[in-house]
Protein backbone atom coordinates (compact mmCIF):
# COMPACT_ATOMS: atom_id res chain seq x y z
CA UNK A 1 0.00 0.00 0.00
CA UNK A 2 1.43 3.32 -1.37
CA UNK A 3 1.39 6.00 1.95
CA UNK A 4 1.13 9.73 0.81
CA UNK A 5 0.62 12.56 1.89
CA UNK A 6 -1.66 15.97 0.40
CA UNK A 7 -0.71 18.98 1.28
CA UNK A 8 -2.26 22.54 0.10
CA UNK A 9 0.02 25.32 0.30
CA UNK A 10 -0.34 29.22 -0.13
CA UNK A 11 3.41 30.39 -1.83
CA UNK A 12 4.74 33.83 -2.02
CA UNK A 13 7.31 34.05 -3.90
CA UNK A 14 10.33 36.72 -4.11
CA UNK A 15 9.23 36.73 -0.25
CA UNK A 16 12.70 37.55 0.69
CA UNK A 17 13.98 34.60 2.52
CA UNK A 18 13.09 31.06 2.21
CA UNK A 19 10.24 30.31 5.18
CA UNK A 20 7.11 28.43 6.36
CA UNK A 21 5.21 31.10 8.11
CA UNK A 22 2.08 29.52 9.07
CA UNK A 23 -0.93 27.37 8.93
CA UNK A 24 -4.48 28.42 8.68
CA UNK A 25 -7.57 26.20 7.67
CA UNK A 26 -5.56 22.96 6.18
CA UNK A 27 -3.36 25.58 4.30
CA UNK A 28 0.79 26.09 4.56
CA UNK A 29 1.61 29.51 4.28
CA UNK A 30 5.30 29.90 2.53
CA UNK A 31 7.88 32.29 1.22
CA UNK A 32 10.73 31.47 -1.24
CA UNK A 33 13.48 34.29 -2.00
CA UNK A 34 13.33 32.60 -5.76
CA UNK A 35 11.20 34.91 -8.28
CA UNK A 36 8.12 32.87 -9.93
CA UNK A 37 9.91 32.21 -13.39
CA UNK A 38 10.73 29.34 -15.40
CA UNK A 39 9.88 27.33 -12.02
CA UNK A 40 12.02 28.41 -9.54
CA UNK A 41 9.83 29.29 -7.20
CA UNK A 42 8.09 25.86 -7.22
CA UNK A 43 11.88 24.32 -7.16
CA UNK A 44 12.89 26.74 -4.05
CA UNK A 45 9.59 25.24 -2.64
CA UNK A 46 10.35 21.47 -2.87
CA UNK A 47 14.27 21.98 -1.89
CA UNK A 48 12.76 23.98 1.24
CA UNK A 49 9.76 21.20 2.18
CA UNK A 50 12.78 18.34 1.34
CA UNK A 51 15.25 19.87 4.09
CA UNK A 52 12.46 20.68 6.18
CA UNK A 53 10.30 17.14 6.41
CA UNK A 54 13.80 15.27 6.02
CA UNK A 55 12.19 13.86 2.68
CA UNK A 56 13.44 13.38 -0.66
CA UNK A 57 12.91 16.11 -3.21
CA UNK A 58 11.77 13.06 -5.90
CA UNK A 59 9.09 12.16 -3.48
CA UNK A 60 7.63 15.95 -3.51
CA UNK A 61 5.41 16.72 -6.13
CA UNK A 62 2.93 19.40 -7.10
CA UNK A 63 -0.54 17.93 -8.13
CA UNK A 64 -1.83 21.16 -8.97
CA UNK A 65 -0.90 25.21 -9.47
CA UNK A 66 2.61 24.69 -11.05
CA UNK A 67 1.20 28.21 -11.76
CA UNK A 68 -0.48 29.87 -9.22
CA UNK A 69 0.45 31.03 -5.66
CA UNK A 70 -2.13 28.10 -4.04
CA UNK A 71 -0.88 24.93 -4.50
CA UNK A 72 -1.79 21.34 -3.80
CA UNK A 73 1.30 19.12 -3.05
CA UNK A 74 1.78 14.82 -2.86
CA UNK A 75 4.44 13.90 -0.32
CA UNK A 76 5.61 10.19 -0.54
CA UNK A 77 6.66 8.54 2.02
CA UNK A 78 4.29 10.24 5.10
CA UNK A 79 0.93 10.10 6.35
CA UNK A 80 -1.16 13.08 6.56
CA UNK A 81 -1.55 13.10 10.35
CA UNK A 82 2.82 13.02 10.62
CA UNK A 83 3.12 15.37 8.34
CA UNK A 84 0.51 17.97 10.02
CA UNK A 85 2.64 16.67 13.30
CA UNK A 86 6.19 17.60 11.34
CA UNK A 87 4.82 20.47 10.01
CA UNK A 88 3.15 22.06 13.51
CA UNK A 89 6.81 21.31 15.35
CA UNK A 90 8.56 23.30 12.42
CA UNK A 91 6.09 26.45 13.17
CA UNK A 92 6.55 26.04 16.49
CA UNK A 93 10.03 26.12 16.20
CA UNK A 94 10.25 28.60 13.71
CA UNK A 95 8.06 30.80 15.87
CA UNK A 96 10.29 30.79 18.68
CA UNK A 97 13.12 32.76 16.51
């Protein structure tokens, strides 16, 4: 049985620093320095999400919005509730900065 993970995600990009800022309703709020052309925005995002979650950047994928700011994510690899449990002790973290 093949264990995924979806994740929606709200990307600004050219945000200045590479970040996960939040989570509100289901939704990942980040920021990539990378501008949104040719893709390197969405590559910023998968390198930052690979570091972060200690997963693979092959086992990242975007599902949908390749071209918009919202974004809908499949993480091999995970299960939904570990990843919202990875993802909470990043903010957390992140927060305490």
């Amino acid at each position: 049985m093949e264990v995924f993970a979806v994740l929606r995600v709200r990307l600004i990009p050219k945000g200045g620093r590479n970040a996960l800022t939040g989570w509100v309703d289901g939704v990942l709020s980040a920021r990539v320095s990378a501008p949104p052309i040719d893709g390197a925005a969405n590559k910023a995002l998968i390198e930052m999400l690979s570091d972060k979650l200690a997963v693979s950047k092959s086992k990242i994928s975007i599902l949908s919005g390749e071209t918009s700011r919202n974004k809908l994510l499949r993480i091999e690899g995970v299960t939904s509730s570990d990843l919202e449990a990875k993802l909470a002790l990043l903010l957390i973290r992140s927060s305490k900065k």
